[in-house]
C-alpha atoms as a PDB file:
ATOM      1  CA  UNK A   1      68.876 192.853 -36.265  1.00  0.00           C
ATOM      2  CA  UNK A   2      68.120 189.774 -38.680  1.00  0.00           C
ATOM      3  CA  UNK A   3      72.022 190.876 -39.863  1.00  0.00           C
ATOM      4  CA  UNK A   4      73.039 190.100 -36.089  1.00  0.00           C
ATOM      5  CA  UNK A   5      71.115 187.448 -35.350  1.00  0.00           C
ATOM      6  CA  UNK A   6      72.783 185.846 -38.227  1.00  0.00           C
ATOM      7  CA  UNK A   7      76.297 186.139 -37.422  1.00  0.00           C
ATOM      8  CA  UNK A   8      75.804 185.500 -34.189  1.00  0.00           C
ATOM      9  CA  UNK A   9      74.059 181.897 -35.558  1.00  0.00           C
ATOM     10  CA  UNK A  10      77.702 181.095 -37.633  1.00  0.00           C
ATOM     11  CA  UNK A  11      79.044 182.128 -34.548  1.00  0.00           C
ATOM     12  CA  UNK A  12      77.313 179.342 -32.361  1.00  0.00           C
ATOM     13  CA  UNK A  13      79.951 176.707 -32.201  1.00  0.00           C
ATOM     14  CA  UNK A  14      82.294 178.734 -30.542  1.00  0.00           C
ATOM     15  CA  UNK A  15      80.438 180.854 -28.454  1.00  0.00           C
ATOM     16  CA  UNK A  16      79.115 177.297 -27.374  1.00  0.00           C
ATOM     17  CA  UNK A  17      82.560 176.448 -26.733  1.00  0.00           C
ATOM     18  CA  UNK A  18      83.436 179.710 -24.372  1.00  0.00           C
ATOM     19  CA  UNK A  19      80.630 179.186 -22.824  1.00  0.00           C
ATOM     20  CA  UNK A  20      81.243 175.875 -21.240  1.00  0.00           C
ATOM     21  CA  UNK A  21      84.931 177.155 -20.555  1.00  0.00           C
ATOM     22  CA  UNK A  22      83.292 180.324 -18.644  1.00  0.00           C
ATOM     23  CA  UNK A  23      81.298 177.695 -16.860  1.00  0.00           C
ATOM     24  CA  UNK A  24      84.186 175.066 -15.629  1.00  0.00           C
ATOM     25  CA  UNK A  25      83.087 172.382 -18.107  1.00  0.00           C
ATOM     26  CA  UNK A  26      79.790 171.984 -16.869  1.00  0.00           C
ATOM     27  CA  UNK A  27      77.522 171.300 -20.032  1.00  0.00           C
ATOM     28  CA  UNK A  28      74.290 172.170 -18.362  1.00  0.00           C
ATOM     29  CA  UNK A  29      75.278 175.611 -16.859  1.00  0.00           C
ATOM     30  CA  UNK A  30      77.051 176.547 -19.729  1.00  0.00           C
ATOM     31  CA  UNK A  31      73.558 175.515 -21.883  1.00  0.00           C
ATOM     32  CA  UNK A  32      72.100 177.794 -19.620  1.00  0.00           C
ATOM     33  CA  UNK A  33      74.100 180.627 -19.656  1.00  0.00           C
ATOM     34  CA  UNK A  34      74.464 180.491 -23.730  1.00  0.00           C
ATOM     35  CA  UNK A  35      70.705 180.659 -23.474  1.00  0.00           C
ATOM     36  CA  UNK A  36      70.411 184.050 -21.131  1.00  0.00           C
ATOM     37  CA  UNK A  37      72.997 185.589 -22.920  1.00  0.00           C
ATOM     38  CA  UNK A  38      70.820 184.909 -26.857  1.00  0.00           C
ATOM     39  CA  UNK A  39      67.414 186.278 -24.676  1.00  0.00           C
ATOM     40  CA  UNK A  40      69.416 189.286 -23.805  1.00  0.00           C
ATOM     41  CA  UNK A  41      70.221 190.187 -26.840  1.00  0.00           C
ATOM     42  CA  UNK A  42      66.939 189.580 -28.577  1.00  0.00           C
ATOM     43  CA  UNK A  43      65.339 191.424 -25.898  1.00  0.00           C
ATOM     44  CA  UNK A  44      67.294 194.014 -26.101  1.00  0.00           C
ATOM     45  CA  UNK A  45      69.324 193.473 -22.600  1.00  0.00           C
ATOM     46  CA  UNK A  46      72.730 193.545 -24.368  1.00  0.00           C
ATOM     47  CA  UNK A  47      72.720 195.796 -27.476  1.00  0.00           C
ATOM     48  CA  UNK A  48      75.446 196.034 -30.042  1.00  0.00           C
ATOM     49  CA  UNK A  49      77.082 199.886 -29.990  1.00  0.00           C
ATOM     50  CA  UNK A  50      79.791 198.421 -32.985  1.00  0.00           C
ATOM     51  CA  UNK A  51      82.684 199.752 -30.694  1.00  0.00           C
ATOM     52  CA  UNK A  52      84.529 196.577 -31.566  1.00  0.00           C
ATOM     53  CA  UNK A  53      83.558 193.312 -33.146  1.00  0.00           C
ATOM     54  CA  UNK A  54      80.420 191.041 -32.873  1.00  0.00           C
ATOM     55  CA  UNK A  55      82.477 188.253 -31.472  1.00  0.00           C
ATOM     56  CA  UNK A  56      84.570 189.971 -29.051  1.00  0.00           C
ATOM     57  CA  UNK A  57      81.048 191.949 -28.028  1.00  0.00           C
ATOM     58  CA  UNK A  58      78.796 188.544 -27.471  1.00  0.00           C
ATOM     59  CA  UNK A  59      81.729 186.882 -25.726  1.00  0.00           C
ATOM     60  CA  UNK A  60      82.026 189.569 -23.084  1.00  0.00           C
ATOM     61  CA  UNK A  61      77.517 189.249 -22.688  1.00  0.00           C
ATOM     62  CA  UNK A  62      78.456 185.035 -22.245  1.00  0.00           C
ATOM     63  CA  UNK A  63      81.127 185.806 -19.391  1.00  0.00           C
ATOM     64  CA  UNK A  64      78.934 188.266 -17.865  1.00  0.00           C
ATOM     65  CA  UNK A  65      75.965 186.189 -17.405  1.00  0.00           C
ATOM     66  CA  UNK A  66      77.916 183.209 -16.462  1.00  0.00           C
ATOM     67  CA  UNK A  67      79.843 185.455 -13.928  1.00  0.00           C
ATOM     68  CA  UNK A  68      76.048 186.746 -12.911  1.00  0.00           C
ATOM     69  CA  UNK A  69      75.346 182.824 -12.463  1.00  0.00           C
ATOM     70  CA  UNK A  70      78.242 182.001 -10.549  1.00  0.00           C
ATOM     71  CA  UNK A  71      77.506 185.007  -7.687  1.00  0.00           C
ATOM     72  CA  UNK A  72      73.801 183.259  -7.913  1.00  0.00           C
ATOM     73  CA  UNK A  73      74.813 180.549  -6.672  1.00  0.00           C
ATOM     74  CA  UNK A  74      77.395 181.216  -4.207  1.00  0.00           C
ATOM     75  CA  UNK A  75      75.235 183.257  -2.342  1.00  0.00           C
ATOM     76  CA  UNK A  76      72.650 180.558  -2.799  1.00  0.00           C
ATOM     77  CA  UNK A  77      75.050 178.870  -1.506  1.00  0.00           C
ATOM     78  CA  UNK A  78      75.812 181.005   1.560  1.00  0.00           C
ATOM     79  CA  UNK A  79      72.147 181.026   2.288  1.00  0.00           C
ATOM     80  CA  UNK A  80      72.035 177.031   2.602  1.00  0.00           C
ATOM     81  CA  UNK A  81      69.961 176.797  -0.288  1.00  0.00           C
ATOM     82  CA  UNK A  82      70.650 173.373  -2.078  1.00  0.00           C
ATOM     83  CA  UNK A  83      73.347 174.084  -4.540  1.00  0.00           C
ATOM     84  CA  UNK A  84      73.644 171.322  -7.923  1.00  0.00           C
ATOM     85  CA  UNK A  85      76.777 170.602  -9.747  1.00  0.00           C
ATOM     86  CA  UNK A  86      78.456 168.880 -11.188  1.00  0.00           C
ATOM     87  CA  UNK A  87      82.047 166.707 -10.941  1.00  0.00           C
ATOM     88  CA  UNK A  88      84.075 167.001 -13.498  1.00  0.00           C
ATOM     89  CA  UNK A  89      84.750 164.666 -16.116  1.00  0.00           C
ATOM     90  CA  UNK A  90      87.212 161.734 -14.266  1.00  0.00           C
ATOM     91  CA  UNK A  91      90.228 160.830 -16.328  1.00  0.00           C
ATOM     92  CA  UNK A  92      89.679 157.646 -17.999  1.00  0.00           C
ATOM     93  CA  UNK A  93      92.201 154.750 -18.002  1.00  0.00           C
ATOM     94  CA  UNK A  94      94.799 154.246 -20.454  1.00  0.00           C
ATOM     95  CA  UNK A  95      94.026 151.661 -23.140  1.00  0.00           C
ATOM     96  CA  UNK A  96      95.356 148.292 -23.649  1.00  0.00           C
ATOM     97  CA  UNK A  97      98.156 149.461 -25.810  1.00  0.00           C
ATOM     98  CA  UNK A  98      98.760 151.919 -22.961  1.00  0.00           C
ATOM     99  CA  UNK A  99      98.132 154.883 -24.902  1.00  0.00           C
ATOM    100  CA  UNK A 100      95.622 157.371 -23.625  1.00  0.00           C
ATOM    101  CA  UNK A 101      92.382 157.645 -25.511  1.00  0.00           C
ATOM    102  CA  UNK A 102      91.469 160.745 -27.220  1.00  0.00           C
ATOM    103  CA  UNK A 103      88.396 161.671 -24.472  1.00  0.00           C
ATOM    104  CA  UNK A 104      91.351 161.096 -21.757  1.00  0.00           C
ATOM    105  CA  UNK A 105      93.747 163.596 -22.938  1.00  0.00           C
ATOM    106  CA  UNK A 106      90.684 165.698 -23.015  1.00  0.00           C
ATOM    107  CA  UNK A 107      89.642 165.275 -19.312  1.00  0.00           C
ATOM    108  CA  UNK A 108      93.397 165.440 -18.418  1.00  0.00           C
ATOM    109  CA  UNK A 109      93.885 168.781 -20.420  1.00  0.00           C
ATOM    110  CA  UNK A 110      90.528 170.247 -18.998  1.00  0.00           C
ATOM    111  CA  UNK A 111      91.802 168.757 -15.484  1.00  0.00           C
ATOM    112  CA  UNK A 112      94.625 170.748 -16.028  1.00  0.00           C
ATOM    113  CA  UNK A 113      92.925 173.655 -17.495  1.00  0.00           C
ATOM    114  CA  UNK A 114      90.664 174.218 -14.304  1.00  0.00           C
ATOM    115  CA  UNK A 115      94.056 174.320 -12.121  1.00  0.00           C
ATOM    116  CA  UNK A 116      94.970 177.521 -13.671  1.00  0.00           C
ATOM    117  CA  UNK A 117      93.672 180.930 -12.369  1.00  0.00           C
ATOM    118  CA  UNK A 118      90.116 181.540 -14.175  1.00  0.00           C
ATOM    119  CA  UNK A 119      91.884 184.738 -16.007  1.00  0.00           C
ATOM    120  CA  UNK A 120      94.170 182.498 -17.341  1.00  0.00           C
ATOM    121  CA  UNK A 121      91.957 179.606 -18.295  1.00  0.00           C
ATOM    122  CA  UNK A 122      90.015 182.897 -20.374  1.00  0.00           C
ATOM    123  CA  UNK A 123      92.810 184.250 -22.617  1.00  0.00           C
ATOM    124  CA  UNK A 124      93.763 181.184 -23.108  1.00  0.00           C
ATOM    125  CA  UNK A 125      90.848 179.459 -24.188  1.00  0.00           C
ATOM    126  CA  UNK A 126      89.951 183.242 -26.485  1.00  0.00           C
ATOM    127  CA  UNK A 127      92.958 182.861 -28.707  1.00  0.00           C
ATOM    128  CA  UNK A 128      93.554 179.282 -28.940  1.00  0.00           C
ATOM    129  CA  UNK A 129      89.638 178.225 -29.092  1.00  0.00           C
ATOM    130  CA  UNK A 130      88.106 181.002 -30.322  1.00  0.00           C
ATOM    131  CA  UNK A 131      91.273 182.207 -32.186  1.00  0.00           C
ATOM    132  CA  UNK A 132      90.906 185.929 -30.725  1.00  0.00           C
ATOM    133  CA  UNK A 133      94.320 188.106 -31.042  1.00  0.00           C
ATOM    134  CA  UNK A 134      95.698 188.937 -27.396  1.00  0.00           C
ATOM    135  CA  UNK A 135      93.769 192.359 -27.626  1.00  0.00           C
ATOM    136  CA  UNK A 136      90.613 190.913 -29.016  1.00  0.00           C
ATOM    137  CA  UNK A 137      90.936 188.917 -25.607  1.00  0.00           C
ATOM    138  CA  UNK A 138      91.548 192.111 -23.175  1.00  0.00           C
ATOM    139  CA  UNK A 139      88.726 193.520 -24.863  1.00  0.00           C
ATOM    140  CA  UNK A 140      85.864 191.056 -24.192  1.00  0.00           C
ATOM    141  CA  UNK A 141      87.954 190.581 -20.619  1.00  0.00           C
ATOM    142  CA  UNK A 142      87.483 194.347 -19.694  1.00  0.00           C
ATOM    143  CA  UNK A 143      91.354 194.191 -19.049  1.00  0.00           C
ATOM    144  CA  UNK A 144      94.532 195.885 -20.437  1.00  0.00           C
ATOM    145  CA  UNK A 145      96.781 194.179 -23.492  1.00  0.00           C
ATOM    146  CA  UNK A 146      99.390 193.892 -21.118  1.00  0.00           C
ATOM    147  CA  UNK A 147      97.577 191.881 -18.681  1.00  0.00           C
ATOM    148  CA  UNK A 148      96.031 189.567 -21.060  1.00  0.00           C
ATOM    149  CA  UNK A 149      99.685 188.818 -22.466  1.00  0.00           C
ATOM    150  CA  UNK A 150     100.777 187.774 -19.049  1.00  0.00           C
ATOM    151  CA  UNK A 151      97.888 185.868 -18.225  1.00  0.00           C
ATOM    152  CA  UNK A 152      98.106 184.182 -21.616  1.00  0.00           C
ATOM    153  CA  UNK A 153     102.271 183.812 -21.108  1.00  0.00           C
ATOM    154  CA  UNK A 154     102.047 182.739 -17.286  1.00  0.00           C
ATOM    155  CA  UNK A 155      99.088 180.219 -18.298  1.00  0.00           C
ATOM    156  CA  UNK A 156     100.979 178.576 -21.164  1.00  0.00           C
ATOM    157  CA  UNK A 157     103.610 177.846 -18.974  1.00  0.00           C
ATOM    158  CA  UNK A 158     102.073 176.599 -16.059  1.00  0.00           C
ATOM    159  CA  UNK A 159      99.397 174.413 -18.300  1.00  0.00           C
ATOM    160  CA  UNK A 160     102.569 172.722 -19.752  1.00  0.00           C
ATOM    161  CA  UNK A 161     104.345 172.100 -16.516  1.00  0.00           C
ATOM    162  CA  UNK A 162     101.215 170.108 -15.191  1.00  0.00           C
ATOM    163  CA  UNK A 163     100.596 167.958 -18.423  1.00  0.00           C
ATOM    164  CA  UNK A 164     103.950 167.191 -18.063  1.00  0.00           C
ATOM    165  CA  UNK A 165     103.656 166.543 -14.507  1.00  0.00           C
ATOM    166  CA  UNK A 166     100.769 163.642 -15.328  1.00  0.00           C
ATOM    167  CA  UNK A 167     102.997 162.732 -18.127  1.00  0.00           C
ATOM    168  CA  UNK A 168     105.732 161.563 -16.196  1.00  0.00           C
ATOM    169  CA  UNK A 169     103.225 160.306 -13.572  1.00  0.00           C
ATOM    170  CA  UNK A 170     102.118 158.042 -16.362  1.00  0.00           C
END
């Protein structure tokens, strides 16, 4: 366990990072989430069988808890219950020299990012952010190879059509 607990620790950063992209960019929730999915694994919840690796096993416990939290609260939701979240990040104005600033092209590629189907926004963000091969991806997705390469393919695309699209709107 100590063995697990410190990989897992390296691993922080970027399970940090697919957490918040499981959770739509919402810091808190994703805080959250990272949280349930470290108790579950400490309290034995999620166990580690070594059918495949560490990273691609702990990514699939983060995007099952924050799937768990998102049925939470939409049928929280559908019972009326008071339901808190968050807007995402606005895009912030160009600078005086009329180039965008580095947080902008952030909000405008996560603005982009949350236009694209949530499968695609998940392969994507497993090999580009936390550098996963295509099948590491299917693997923690529960999903075939071939899926994950069209998801990853058809995502790609359509990401660059829409930063394009705000790129000629600028």
């Amino acid at each position: 366990m100590p063995a697990l607990l410190e990989e897992l620790r390296d691993q922080h950063q970027r399970a940090h990072g697919w957490s918040l992209a499981c959770c739509a960019w919402q810091q808190d929730l994703a805080e959250d989430v990272l949280q349930e999915a470290y108790l579950r694994v400490l309290d034995g919840r999620a166990t580690f069988s070594g059918g495949s690796a560490l990273t691609t096993w702990f990514y699939a416990v983060i995007r099952r808890v924050a799937s768990e939290q998102r049925r939470g609260a939409a049928r929280r939701a559908a019972l009326n219950l008071r339901l808190v979240t968050e807007e995402p990040a606005s895009t912030a104005a160009e600078d005086a020299a009329g180039a965008l600033s580095v947080e902008a092209r952030a909000d405008s590629l996560r603005a982009a990012l949350l236009q694209l189907s949530e499968r695609q926004r998940e392969v994507l963000h497993l090999v580009f952010y936390a550098e996963f091969t295509l099948e590491e991806a299917a693997q923690t997705l529960d999903i075939t190879v071939g899926s994950a390469r069209t998801h990853y393919h058809r995502g790609k695309r359509r990401l660059a059509e829409l930063l394009q699209l705000e790129q000629d709107d600028d």
